[in-house]
C-alpha atoms as a PDB file:
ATOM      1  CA  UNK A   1      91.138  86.392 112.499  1.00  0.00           C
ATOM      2  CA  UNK A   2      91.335  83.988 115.520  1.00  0.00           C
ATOM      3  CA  UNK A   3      93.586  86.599 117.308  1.00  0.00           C
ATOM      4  CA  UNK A   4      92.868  90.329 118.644  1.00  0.00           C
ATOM      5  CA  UNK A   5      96.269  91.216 118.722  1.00  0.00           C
ATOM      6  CA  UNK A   6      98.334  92.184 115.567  1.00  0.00           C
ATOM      7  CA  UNK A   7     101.851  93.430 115.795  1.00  0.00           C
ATOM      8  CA  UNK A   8     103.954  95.137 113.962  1.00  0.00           C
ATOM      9  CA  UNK A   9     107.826  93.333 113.463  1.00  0.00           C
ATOM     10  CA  UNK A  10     111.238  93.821 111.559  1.00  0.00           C
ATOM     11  CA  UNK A  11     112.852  91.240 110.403  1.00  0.00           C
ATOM     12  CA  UNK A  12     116.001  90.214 109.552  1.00  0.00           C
ATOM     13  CA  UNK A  13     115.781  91.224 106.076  1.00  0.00           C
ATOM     14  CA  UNK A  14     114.975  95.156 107.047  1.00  0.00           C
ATOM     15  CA  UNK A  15     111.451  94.703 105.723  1.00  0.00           C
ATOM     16  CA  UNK A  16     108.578  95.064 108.109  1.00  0.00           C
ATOM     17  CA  UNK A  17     105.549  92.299 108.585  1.00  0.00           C
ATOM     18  CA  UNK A  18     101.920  92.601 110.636  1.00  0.00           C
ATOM     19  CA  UNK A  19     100.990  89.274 112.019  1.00  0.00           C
ATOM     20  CA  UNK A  20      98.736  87.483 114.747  1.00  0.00           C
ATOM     21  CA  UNK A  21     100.817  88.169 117.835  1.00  0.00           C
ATOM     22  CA  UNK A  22      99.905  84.764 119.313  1.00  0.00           C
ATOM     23  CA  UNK A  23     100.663  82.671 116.273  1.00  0.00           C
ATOM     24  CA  UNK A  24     103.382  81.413 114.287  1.00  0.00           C
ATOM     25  CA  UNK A  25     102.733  81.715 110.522  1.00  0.00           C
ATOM     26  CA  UNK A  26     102.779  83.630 107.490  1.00  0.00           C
ATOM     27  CA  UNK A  27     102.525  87.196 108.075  1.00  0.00           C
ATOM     28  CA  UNK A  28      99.430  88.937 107.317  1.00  0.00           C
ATOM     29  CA  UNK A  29     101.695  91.546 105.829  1.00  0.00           C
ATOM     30  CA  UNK A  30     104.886  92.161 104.361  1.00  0.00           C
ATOM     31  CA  UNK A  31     106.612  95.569 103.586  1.00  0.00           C
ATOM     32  CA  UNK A  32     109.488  96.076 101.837  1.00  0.00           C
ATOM     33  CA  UNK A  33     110.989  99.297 100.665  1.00  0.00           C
ATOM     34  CA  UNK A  34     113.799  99.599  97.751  1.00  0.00           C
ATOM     35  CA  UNK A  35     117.153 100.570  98.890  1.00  0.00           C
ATOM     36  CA  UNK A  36     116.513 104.187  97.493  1.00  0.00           C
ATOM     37  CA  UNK A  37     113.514 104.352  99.869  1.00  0.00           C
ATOM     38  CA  UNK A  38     115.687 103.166 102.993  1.00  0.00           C
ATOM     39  CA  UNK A  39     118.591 105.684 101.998  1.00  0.00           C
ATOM     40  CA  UNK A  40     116.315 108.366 101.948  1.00  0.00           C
ATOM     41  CA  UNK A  41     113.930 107.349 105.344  1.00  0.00           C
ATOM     42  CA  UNK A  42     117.349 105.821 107.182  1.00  0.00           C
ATOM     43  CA  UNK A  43     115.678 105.986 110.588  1.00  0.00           C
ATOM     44  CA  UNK A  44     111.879 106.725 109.872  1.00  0.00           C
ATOM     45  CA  UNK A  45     111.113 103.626 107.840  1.00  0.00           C
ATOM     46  CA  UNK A  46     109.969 102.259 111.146  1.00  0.00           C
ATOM     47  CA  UNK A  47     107.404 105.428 111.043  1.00  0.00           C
ATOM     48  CA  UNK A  48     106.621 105.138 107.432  1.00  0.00           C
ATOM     49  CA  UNK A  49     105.921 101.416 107.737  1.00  0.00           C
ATOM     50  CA  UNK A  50     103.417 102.021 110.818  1.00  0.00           C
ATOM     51  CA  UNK A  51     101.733 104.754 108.836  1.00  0.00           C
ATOM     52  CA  UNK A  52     101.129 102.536 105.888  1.00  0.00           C
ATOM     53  CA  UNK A  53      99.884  99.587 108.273  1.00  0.00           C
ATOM     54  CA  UNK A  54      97.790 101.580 109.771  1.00  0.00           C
ATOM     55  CA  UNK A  55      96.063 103.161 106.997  1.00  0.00           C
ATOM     56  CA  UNK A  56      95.667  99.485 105.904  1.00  0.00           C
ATOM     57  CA  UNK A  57      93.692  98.238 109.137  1.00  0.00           C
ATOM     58  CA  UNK A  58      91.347 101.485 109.221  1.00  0.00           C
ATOM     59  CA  UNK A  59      90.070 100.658 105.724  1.00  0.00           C
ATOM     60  CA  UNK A  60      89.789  96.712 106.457  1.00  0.00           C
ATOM     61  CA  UNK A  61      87.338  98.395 109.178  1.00  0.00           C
ATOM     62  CA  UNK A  62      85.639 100.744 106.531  1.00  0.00           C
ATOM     63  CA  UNK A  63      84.947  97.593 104.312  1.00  0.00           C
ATOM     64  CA  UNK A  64      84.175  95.089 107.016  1.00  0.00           C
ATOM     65  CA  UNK A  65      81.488  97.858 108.403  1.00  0.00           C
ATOM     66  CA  UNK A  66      79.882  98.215 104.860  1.00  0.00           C
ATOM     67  CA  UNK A  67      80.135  94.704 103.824  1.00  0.00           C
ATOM     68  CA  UNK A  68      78.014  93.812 107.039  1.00  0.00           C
ATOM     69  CA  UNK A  69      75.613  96.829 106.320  1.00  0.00           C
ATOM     70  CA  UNK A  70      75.173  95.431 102.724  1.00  0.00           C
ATOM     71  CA  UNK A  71      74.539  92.200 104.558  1.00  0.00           C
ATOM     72  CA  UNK A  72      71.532  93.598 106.692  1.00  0.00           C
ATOM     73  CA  UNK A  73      70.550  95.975 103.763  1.00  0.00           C
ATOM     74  CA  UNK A  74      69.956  92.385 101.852  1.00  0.00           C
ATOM     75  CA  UNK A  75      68.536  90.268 104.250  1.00  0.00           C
ATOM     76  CA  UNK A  76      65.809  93.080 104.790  1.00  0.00           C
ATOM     77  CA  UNK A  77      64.864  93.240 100.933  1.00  0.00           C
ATOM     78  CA  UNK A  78      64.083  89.367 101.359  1.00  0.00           C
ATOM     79  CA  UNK A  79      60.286  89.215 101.577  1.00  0.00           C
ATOM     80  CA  UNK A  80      59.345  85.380 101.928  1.00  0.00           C
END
């Protein structure tokens, strides 16, 4: 990703959306809850959708770490 800065937006539809804060686009991600999930959070889907983007980026960073471990790991078995 070209930017550093992700945030986290509402839109007009009541769903919620991560994207590049410096770029116009598709979002990276869109989340939507039912209408029995909105009744039921009313005020704290804004809580509930942070929660679940967050969760997201801290295991991007648990797979980006490995897949560049795996990286090294394989580059060292490489015996020319």
């Amino acid at each position: 990703m070209s930017s550093a800065f992700l945030e986290i937006i509402e839109l007009p539809s009541g769903d919620f959306a991560l994207q590049k804060a410096d770029e116009e686009g598709d979002a990276l991600v869109t989340i939507t809850f039912s209408k029995d999930a909105k009744e039921f959070l009313k005020e704290h889907n804004v809580t509930v959708a942070k929660a679940m983007i967050g969760a997201g980026i801290q295991t991007v960073g648990v797979i980006s770490r490995q897949m560049a471990e795996d990286e090294v790991e394989e580059e060292n078995r490489i015996v020319h």
